[in-house]
Every structure is written in C-alpha cells, then in structure tokens.
PDB file of N, CA and C in Angstrom:
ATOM      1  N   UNK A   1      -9.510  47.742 -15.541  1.00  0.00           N
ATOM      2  CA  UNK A   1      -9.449  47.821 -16.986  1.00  0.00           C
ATOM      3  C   UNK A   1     -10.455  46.829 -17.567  1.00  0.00           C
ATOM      4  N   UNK A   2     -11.308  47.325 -18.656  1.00  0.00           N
ATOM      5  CA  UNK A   2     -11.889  46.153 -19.237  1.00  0.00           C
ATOM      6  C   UNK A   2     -11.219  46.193 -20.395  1.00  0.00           C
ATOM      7  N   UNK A   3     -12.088  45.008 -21.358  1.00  0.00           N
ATOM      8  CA  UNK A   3     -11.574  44.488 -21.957  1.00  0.00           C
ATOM      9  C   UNK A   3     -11.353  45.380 -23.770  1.00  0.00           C
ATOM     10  N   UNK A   4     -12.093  46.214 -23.505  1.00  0.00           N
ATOM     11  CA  UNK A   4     -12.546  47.536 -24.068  1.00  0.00           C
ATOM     12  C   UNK A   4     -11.083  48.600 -24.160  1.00  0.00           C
ATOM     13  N   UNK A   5     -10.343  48.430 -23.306  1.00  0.00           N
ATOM     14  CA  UNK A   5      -9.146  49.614 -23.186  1.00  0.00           C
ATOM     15  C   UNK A   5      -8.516  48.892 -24.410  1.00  0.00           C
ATOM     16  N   UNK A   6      -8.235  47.836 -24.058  1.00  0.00           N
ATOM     17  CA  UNK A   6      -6.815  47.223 -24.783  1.00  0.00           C
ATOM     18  C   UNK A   6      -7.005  46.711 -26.402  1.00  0.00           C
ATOM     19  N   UNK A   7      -8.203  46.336 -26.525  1.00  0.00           N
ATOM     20  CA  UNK A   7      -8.875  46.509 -27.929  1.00  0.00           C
ATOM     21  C   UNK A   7      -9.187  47.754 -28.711  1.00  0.00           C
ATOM     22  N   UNK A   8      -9.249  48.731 -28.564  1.00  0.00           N
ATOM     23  CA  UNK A   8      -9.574  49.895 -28.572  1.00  0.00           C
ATOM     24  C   UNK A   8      -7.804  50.641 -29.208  1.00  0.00           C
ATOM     25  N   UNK A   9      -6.740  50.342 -28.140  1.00  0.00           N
ATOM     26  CA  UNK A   9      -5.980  51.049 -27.938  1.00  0.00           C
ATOM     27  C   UNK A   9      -5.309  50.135 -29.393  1.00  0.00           C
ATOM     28  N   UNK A  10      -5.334  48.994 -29.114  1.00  0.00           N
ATOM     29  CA  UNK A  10      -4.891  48.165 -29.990  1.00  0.00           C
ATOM     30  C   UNK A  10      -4.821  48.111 -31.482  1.00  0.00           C
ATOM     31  N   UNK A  11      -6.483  48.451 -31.869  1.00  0.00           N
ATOM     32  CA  UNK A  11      -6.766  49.023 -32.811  1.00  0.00           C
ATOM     33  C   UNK A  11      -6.122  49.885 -33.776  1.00  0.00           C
ATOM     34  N   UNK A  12      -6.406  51.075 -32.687  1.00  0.00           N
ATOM     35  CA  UNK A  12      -5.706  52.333 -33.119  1.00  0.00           C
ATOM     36  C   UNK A  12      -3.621  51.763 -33.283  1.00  0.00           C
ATOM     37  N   UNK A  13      -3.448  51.388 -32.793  1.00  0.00           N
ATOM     38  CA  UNK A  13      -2.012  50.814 -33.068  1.00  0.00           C
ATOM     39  C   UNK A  13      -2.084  50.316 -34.824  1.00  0.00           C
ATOM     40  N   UNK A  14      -3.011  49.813 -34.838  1.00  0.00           N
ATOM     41  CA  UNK A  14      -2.676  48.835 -35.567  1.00  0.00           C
ATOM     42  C   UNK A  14      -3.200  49.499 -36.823  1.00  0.00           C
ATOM     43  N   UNK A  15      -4.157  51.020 -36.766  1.00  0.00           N
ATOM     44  CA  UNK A  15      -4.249  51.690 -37.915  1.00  0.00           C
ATOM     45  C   UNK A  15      -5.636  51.986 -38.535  1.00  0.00           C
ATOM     46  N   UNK A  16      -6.459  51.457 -37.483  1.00  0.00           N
ATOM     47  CA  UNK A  16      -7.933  51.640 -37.502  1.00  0.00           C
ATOM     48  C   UNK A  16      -8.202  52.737 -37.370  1.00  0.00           C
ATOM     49  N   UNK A  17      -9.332  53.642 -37.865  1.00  0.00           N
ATOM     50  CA  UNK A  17     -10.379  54.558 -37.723  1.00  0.00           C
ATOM     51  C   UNK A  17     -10.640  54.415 -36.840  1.00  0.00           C
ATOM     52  N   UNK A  18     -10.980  55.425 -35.775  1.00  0.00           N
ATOM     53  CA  UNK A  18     -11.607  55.950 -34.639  1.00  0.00           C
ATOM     54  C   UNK A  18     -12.900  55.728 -34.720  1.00  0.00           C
ATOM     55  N   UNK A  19     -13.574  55.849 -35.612  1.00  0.00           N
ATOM     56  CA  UNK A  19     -14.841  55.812 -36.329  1.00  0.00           C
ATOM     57  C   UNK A  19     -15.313  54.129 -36.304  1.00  0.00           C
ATOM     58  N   UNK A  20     -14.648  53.503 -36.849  1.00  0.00           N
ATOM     59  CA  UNK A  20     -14.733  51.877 -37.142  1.00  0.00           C
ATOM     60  C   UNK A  20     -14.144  51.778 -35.874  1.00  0.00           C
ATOM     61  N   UNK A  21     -13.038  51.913 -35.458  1.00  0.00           N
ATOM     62  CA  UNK A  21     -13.015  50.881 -33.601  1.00  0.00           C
ATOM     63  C   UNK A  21     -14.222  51.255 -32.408  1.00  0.00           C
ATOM     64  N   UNK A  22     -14.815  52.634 -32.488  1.00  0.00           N
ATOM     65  CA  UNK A  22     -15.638  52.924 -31.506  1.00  0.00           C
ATOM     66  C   UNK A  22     -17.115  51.887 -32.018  1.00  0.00           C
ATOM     67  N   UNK A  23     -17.280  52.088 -33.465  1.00  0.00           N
ATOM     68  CA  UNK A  23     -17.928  51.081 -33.876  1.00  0.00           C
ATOM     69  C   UNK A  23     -17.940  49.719 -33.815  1.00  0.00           C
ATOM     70  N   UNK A  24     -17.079  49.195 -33.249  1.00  0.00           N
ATOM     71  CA  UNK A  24     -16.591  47.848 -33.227  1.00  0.00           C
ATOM     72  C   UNK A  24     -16.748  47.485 -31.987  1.00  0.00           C
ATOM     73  N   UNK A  25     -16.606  48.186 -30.762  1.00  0.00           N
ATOM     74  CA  UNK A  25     -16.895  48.263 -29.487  1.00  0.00           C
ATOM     75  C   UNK A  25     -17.970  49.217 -29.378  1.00  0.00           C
ATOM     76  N   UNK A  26     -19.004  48.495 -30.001  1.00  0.00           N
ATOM     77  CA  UNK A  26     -20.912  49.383 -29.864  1.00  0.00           C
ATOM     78  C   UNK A  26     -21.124  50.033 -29.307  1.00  0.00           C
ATOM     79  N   UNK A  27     -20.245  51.579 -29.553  1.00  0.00           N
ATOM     80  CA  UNK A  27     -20.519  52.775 -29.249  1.00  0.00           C
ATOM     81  C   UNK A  27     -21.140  53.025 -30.515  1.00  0.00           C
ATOM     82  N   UNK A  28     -22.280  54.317 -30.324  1.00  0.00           N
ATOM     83  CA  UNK A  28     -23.016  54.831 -31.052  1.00  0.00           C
ATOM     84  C   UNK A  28     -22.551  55.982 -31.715  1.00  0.00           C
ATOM     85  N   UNK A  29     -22.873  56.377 -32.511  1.00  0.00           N
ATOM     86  CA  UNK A  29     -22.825  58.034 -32.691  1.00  0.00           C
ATOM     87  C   UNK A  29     -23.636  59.260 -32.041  1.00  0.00           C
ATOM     88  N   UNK A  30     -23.261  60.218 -31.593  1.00  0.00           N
ATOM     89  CA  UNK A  30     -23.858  60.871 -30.847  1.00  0.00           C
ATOM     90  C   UNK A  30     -24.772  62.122 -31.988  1.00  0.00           C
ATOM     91  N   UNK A  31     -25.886  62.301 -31.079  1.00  0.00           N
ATOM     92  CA  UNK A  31     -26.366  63.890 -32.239  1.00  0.00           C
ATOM     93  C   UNK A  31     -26.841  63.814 -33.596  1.00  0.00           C
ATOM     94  N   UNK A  32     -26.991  64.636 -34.330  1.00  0.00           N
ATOM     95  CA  UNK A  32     -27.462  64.502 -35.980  1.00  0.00           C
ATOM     96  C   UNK A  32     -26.399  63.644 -36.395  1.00  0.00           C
ATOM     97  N   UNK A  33     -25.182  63.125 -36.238  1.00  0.00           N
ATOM     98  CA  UNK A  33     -24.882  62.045 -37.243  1.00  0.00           C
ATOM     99  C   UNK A  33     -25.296  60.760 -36.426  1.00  0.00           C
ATOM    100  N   UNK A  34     -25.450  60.607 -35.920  1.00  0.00           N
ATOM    101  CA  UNK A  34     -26.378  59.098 -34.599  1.00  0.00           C
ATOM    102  C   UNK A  34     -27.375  58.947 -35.785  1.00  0.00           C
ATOM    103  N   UNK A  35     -28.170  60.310 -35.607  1.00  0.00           N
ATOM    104  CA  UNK A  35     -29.392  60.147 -36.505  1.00  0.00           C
ATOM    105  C   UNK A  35     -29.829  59.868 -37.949  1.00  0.00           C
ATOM    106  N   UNK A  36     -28.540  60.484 -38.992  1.00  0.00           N
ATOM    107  CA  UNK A  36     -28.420  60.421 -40.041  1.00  0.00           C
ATOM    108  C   UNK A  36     -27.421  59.401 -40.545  1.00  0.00           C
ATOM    109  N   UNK A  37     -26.104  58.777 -39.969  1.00  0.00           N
ATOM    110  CA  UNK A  37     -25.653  58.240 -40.635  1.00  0.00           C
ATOM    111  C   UNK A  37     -25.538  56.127 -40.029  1.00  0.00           C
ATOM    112  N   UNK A  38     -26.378  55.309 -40.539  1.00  0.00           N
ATOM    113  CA  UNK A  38     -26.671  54.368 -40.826  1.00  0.00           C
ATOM    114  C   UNK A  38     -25.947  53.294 -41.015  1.00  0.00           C
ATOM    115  N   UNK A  39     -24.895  53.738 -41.386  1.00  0.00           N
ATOM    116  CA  UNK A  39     -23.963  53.041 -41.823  1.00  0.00           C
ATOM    117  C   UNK A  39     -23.540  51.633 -40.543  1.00  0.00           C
ATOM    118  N   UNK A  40     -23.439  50.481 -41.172  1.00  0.00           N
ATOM    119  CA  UNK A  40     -23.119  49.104 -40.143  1.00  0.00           C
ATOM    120  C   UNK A  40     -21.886  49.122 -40.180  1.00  0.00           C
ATOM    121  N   UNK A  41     -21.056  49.228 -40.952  1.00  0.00           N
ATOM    122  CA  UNK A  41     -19.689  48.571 -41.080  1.00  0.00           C
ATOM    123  C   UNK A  41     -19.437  47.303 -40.261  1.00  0.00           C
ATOM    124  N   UNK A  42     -19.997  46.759 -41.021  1.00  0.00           N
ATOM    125  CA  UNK A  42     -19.966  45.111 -41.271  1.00  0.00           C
ATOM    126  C   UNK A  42     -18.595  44.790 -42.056  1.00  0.00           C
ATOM    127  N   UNK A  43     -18.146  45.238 -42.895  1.00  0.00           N
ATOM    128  CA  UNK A  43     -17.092  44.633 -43.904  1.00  0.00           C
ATOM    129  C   UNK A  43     -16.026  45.648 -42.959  1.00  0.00           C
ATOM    130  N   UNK A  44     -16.394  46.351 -42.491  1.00  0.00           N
ATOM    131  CA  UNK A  44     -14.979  46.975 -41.662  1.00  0.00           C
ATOM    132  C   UNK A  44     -14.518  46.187 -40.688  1.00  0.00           C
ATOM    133  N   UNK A  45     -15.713  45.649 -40.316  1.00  0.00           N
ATOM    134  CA  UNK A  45     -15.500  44.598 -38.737  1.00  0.00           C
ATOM    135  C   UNK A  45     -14.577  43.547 -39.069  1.00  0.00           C
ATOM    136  N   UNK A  46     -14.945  42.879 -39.860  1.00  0.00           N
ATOM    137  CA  UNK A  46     -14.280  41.712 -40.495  1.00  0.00           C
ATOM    138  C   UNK A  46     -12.854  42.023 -40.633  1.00  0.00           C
ATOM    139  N   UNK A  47     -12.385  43.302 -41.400  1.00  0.00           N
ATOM    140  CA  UNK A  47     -11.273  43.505 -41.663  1.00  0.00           C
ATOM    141  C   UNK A  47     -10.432  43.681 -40.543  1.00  0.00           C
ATOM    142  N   UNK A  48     -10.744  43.898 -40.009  1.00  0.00           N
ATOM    143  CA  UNK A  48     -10.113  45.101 -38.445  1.00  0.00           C
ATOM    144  C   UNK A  48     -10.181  43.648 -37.611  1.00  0.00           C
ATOM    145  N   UNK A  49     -11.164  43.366 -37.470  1.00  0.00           N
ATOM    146  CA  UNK A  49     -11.160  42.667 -36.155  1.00  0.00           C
ATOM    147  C   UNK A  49     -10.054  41.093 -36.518  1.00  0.00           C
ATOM    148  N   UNK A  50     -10.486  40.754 -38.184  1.00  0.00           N
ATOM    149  CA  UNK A  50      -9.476  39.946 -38.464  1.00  0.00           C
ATOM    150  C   UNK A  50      -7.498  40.282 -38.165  1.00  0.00           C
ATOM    151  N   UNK A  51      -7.573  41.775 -38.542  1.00  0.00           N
ATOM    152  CA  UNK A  51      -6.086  42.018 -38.391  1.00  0.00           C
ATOM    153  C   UNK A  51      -5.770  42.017 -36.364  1.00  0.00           C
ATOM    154  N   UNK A  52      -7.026  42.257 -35.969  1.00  0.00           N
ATOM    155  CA  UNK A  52      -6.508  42.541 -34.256  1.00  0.00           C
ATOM    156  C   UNK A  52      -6.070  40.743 -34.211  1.00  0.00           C
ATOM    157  N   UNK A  53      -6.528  39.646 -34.745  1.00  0.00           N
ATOM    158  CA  UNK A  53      -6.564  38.420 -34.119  1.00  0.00           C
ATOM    159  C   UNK A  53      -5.189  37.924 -35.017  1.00  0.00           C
ATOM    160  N   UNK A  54      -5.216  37.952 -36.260  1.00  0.00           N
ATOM    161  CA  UNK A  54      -3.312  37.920 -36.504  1.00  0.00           C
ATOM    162  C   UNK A  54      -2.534  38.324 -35.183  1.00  0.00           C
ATOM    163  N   UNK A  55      -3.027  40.050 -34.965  1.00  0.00           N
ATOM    164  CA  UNK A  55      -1.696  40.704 -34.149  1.00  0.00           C
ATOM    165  C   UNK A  55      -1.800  39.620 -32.722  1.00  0.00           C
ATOM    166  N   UNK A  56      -2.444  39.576 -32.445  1.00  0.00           N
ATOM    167  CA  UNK A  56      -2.766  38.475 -31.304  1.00  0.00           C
ATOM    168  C   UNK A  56      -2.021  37.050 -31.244  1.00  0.00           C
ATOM    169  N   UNK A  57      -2.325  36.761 -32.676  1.00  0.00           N
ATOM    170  CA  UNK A  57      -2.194  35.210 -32.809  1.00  0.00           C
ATOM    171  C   UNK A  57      -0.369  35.618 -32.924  1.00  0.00           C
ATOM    172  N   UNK A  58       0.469  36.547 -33.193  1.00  0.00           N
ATOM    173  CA  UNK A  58       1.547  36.904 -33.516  1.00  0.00           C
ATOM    174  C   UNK A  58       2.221  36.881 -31.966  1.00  0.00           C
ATOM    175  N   UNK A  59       1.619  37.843 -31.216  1.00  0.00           N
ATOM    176  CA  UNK A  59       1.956  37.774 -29.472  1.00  0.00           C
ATOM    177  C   UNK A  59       2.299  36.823 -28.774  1.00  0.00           C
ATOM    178  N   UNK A  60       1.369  35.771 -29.662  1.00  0.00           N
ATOM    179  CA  UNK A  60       1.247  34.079 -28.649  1.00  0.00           C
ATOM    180  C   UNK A  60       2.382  33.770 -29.528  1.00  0.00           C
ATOM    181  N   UNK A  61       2.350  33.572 -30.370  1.00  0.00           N
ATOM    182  CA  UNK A  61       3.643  33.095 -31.107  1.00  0.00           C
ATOM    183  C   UNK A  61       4.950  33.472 -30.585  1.00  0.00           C
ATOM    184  N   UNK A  62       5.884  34.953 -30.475  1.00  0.00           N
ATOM    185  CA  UNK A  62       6.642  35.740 -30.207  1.00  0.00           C
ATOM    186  C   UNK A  62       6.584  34.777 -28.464  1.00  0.00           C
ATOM    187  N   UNK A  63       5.588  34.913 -27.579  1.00  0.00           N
ATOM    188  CA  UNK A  63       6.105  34.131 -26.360  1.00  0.00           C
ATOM    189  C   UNK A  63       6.127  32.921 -26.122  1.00  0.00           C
ATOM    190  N   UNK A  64       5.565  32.427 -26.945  1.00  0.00           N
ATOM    191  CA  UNK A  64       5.932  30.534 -26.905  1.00  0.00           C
ATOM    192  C   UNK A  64       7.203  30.266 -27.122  1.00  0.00           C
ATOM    193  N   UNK A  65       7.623  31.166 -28.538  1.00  0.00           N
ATOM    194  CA  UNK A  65       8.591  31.164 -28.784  1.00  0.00           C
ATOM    195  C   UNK A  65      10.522  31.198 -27.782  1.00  0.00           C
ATOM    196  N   UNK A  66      10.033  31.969 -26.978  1.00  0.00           N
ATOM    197  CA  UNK A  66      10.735  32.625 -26.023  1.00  0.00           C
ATOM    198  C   UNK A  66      10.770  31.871 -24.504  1.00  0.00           C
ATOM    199  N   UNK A  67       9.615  30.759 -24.379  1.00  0.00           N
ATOM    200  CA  UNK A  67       9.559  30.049 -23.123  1.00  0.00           C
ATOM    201  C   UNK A  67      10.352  29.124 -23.503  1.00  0.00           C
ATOM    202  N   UNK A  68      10.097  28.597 -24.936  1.00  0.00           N
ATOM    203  CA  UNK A  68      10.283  26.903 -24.969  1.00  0.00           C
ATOM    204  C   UNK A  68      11.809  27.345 -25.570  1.00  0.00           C
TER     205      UNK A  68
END
C-alpha cells in the first residue's frame, strides 16, 4: 500500500471530489479535458488537505485518549 490508497480513500470519506483528490495526489487529466481544462485548484488543496489533517489530528487524539 502506498501512501496514496489511504489519502485518497480518506478523502473521499471525508467528502471530497474525485476531481480535487485525484488532483491532490498529481494525477492529471486524461484526453481533451488534460488539454483544455487548466484549472490548479490551489484553494481546493488548502481546503481538503486542511480538513484530511483535523481528521488526522482527531485519530491521534481519540487514541491517546484511550492509552493513557
């Protein structure tokens, strides 16, 4: 597994576009929209990738919680 499955899958959990997570893990677009559509989603990244590191920072929390 890389590190790619679980970010990806995660994503989509969490309510992301297919579109913006494949984008987020620098997959391209394939064909005439590769070619035509330009678009960075830069302000998507931010959003998304900020909510994956809450859900994250939430995980560590939930098991610290539970050791100590």
């Amino acid at each position: 597994m890389t590190y790619a499955e679980p970010v990806r899958t995660g994503l989509s959990r969490l309510g992301c576009s297919s579109e913006v997570a494949e984008a987020i893990l620098g997959h391209s677009h394939k064909g005439i929209e590769g070619t035509y559509n330009l678009h960075g989603y830069e302000a998507e990244y931010k959003v998304w990738l900020q909510k994956w590191a809450d859900y994250l920072d939430m995980l560590v929390t939930q098991y610290e919680t539970q050791i100590y």
